[in-house]
Protein backbone atom coordinates (compact mmCIF):
# COMPACT_ATOMS: atom_id res chain seq x y z
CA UNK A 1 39.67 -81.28 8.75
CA UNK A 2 38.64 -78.80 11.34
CA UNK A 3 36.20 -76.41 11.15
CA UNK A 4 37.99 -72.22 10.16
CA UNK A 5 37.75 -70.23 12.78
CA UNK A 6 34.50 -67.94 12.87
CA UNK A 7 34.69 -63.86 13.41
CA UNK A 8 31.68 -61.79 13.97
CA UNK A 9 30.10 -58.96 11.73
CA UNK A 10 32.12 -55.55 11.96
CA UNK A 11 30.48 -53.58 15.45
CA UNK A 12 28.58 -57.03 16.49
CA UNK A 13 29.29 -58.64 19.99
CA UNK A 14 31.37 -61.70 19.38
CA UNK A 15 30.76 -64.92 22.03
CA UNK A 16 33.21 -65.25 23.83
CA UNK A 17 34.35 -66.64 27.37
CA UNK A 18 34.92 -64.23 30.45
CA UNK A 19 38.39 -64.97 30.16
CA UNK A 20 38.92 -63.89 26.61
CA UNK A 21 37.14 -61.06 27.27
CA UNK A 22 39.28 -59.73 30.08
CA UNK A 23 42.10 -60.59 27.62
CA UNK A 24 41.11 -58.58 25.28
CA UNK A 25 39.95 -55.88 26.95
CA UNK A 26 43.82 -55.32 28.59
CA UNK A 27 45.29 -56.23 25.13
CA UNK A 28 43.10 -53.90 23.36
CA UNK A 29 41.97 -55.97 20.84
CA UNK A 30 38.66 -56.13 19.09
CA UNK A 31 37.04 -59.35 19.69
CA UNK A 32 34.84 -59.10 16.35
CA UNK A 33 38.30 -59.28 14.54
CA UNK A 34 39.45 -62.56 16.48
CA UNK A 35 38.60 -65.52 15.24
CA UNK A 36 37.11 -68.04 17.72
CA UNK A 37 37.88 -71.72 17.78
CA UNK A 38 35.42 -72.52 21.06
CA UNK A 39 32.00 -73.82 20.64
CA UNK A 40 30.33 -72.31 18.15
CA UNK A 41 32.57 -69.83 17.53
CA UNK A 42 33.14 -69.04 20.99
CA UNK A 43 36.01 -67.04 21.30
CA UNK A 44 38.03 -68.22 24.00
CA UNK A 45 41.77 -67.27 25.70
CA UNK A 46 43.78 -69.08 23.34
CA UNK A 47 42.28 -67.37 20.30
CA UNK A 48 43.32 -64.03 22.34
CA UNK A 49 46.80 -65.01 23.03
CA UNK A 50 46.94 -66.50 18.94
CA UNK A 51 45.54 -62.70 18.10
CA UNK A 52 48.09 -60.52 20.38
CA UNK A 53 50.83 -62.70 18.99
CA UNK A 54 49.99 -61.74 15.50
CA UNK A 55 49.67 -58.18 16.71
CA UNK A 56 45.76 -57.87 16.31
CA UNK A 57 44.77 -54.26 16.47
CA UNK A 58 41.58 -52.46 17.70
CA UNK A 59 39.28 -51.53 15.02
CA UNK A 60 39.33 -48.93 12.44
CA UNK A 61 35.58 -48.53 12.63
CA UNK A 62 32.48 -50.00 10.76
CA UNK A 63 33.25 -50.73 7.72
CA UNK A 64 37.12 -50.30 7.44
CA UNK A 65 36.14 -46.49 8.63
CA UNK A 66 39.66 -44.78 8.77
CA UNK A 67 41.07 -42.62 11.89
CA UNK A 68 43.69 -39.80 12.70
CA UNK A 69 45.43 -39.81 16.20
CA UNK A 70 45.99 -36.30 17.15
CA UNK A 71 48.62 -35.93 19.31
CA UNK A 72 47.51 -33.64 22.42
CA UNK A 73 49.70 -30.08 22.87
CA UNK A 74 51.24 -28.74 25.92
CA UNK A 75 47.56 -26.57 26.26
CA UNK A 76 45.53 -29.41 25.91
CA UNK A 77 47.29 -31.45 28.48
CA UNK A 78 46.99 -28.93 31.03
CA UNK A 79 43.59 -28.42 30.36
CA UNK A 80 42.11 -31.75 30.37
CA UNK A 81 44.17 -32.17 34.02
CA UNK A 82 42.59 -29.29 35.47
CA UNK A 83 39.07 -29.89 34.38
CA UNK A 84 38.94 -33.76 35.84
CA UNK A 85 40.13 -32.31 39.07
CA UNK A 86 37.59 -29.73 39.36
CA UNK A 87 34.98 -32.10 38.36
CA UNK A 88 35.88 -34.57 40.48
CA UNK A 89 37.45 -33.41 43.33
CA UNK A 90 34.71 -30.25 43.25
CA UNK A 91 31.16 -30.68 44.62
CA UNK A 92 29.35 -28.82 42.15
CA UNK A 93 26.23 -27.58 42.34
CA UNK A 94 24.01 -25.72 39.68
CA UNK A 95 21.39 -22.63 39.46
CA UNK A 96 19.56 -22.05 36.67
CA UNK A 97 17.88 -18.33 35.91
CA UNK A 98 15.69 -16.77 32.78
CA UNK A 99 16.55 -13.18 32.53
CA UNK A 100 14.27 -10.72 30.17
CA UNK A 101 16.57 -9.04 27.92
CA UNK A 102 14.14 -6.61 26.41
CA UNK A 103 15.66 -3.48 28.66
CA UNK A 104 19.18 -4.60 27.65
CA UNK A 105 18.77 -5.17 23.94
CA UNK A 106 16.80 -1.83 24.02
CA UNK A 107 19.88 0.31 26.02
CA UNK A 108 22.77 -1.28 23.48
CA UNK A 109 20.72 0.02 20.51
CA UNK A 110 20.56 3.57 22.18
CA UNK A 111 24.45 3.51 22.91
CA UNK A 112 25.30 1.87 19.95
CA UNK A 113 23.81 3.82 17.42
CA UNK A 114 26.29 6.94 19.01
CA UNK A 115 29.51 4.44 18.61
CA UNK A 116 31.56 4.18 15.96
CA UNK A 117 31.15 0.01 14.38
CA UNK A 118 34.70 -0.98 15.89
CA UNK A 119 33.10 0.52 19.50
CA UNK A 120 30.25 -1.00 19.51
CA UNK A 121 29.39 -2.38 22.74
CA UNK A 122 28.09 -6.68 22.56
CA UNK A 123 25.73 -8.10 24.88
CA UNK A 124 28.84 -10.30 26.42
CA UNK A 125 30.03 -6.88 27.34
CA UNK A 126 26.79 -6.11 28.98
CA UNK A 127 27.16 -9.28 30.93
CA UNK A 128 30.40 -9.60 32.17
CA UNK A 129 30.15 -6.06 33.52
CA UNK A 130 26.82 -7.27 35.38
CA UNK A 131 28.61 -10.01 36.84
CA UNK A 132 31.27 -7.91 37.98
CA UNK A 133 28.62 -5.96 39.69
CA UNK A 134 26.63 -9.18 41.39
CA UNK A 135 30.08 -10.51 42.69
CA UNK A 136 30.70 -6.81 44.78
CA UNK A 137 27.04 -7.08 45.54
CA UNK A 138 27.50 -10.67 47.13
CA UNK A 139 31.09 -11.44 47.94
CA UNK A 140 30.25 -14.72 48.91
CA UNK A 141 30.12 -15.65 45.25
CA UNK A 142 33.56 -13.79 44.72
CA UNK A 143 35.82 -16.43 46.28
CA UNK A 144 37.81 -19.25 46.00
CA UNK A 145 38.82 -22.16 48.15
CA UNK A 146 42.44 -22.85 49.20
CA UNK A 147 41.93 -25.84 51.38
CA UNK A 148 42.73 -24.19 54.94
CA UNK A 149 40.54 -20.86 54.03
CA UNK A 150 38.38 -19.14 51.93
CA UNK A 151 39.81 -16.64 50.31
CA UNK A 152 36.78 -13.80 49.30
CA UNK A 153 37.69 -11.00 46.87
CA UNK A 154 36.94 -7.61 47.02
CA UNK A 155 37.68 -6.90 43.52
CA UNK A 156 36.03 -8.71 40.50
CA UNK A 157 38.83 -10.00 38.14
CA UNK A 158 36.29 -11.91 34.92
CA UNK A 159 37.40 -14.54 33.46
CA UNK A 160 36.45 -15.17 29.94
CA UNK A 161 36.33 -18.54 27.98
CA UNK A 162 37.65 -18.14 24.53
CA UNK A 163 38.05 -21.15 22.47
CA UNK A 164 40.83 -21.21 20.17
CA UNK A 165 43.06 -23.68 17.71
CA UNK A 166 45.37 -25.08 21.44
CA UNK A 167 42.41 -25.07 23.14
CA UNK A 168 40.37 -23.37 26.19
CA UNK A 169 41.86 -20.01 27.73
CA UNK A 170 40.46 -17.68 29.76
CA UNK A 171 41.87 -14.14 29.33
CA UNK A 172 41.21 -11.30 32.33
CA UNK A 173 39.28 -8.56 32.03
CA UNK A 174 41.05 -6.99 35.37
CA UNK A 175 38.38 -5.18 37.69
CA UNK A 176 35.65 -5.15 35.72
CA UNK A 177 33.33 -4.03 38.28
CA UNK A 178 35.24 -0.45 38.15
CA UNK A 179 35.44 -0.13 34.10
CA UNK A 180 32.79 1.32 31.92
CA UNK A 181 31.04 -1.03 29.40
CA UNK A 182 33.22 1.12 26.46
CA UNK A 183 36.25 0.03 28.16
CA UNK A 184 34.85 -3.24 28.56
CA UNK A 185 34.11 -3.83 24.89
CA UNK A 186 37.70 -3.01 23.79
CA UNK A 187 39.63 -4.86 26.41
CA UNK A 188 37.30 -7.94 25.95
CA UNK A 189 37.78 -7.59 21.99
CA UNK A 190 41.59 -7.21 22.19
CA UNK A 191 42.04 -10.06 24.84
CA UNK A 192 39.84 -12.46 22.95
CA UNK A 193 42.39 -11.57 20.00
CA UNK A 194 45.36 -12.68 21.55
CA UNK A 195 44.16 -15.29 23.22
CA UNK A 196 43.71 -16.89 19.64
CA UNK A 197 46.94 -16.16 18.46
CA UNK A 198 49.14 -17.19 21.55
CA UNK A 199 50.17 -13.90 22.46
CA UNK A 200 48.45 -13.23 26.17
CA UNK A 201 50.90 -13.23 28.95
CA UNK A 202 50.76 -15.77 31.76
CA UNK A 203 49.29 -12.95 34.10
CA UNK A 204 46.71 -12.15 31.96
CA UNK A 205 44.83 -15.70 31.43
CA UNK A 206 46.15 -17.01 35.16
CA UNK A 207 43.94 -15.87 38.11
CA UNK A 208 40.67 -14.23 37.79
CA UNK A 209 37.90 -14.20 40.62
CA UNK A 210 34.97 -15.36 38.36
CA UNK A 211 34.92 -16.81 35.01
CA UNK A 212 31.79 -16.57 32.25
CA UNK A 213 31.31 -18.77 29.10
CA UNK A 214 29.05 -18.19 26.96
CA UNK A 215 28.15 -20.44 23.90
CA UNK A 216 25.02 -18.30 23.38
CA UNK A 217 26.33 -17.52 19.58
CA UNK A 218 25.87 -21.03 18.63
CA UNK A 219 22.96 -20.70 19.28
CA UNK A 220 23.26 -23.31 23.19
CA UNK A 221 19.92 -22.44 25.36
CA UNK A 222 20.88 -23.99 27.88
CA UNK A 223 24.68 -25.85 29.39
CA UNK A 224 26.40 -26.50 32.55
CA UNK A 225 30.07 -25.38 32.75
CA UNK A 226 32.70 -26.60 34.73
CA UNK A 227 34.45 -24.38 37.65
CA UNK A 228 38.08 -22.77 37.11
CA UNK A 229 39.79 -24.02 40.17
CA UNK A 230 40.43 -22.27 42.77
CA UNK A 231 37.85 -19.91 41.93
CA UNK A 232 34.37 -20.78 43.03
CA UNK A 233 31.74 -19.99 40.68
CA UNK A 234 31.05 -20.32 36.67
CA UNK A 235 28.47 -18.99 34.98
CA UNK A 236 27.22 -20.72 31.41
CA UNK A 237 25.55 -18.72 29.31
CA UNK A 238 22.41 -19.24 26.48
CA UNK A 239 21.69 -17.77 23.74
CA UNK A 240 18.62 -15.61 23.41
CA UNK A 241 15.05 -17.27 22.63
CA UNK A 242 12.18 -15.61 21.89
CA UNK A 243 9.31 -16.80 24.50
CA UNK A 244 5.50 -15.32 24.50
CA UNK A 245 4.04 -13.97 27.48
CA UNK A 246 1.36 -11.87 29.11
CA UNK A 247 1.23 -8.20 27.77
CA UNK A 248 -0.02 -7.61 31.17
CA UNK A 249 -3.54 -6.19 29.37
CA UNK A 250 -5.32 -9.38 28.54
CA UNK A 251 -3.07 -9.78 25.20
CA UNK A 252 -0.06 -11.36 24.66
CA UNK A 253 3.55 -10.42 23.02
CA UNK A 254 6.85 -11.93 21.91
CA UNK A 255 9.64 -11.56 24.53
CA UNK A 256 13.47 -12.17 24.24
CA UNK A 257 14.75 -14.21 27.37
CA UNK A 258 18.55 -15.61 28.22
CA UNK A 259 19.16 -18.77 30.17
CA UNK A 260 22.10 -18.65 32.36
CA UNK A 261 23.23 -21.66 34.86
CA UNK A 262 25.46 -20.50 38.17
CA UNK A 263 27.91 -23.90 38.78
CA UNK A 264 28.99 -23.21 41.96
CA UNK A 265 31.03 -24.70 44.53
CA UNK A 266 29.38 -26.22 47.66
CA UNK A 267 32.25 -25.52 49.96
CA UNK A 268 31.97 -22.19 49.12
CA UNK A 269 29.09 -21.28 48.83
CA UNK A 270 25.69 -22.59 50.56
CA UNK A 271 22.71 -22.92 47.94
CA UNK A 272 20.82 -19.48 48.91
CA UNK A 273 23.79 -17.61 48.34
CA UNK A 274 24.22 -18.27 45.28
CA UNK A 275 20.46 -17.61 44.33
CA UNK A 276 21.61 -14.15 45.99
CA UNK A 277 24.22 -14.03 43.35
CA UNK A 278 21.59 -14.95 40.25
CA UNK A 279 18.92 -12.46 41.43
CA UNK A 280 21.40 -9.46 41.70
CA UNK A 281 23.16 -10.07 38.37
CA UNK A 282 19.00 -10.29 37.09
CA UNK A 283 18.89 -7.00 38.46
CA UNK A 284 21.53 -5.64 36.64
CA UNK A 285 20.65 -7.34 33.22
CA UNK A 286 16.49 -6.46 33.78
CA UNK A 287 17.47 -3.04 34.56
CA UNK A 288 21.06 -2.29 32.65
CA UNK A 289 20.89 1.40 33.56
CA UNK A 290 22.22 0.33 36.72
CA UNK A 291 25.72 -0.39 34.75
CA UNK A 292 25.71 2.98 33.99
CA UNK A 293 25.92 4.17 37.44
């Protein structure tokens, strides 16, 4: 009598010929779950036909593992569509920046503690109004390609990634270089609100001049995001880490420093310029009084 046909260990690499594997591969079947009637075991084309006949099915995972299939919303769709474009049809480029948040952290204590808690300002706040500033201090940065031209804002429009249960959205905080961080705080708050519960209007997540995400309260360091066509620039944000340095008097002292990484877009913008871009919204973060102005 012949010999059963063999079938390899759950997750091992059956043998099998070049042929069967191809086979498989288009069929989508697991080749550990075929039996193979070759030399050896070999799995071989015939076995693969025998399997998609009997409707062999990829498998559920290591040890009988079980799976659910999500289907993928309207959101979701769009999202994952305009993310592979950018990141493939957009030559990125990225700039990463430490920025000492000692100043900062020291001002939002001093204009907190005269806020009532639902006012309170957050350090996002701080930071999207300091990239509001950098993009009217270098235009360049403020910009987005439309094929033919360039089109460079003089207005800063933020974009802000909020993740919700549909997915990615990025609400508008609408001239943010012209609003007070107050005004900031509540628009940003009552946005990000919304935005989780489907109620924004298509003006107010569509557009925007710059975007900002920040994954700093999950405690990320450091992350490269990926640019909101047409728009030319992202910045990723860190959390905070505490880093010693130099007291400056022979000593030494704990300091509280956030990564950020520029992804910009290369057809856009040349390499210096957006260093131009990182060292003014430093400024503003190093020296937050300036927000004030």
């Amino acid at each position: 009598a012949a010999a059963p046909p063999r079938t390899a260990a759950p997750g091992a690499r059956a043998p099998a010929s070049p042929l069967a594997r191809r086979m498989a591969a288009a069929a989508g079947i697991d080749l550990s779950a075929v039996g193979g009637t070759g030399p050896s075991g070999r799995v071989i084309a015939a076995d693969v036909e025998a399997a998609a006949a009997l409707g062999a099915q990829p498998a559920a995972g290591i040890d009988g593992a079980e799976f659910e299939d999500i289907p993928n919303n309207n959101i979701r769709k769009v999202i994952a569509t305009r993310l592979t474009d950018s990141k493939r049809d957009v030559p990125h480029y990225y700039l990463t920046m430490d920025c000492d948040l000692e100043e900062l952290v020291r001002l939002r204590a001093t204009v907190n503690d005269t806020l009532e808690k639902e006012a309170k300002i957050s350090v996002n706040d701080f930071i999207i109004k300091a990239a509001a500033k950098a993009c009217i201090d270098v235009p360049e940065c403020n910009a987005a390609w439309f094929g033919d031209y360039i089109r460079v804002y003089k207005y800063a429009d933020i974009s802000i990634a909020v993740a919700t249960d549909r997915g990615l959205i990025t609400p508008i905080v609408k001239g943010a270089h012209a609003k007070g961080l107050q005004a900031i705080a509540a628009e940003t708050k009552e946005l990000a609100g919304r935005a989780r519960d489907n109620k924004l209007k298509p003006e107010e997540f569509q557009g925007g001049t710059f975007t900002i995400s920040n994954l700093g309260m999950f405690g990320i360091k450091h992350f490269t995001a990926i640019i909101n066509q047409p728009q030319a620039c992202i910045l990723a944000v860190g959390g905070a880490q505490k880093t010693v340095v130099s007291d400056g008097k022979g000593g030494f002292k704990e300091k509280a420093f956030m990564t950020v990484t520029l992804s910009a877009d290369h057809r856009v913008i040349d390499g210096s310029v957006g260093a131009q871009w990182l060292q003014a919204f430093k400024k503003y973060i190093q020296s937050p009084v300036l927000m004030l102005i």
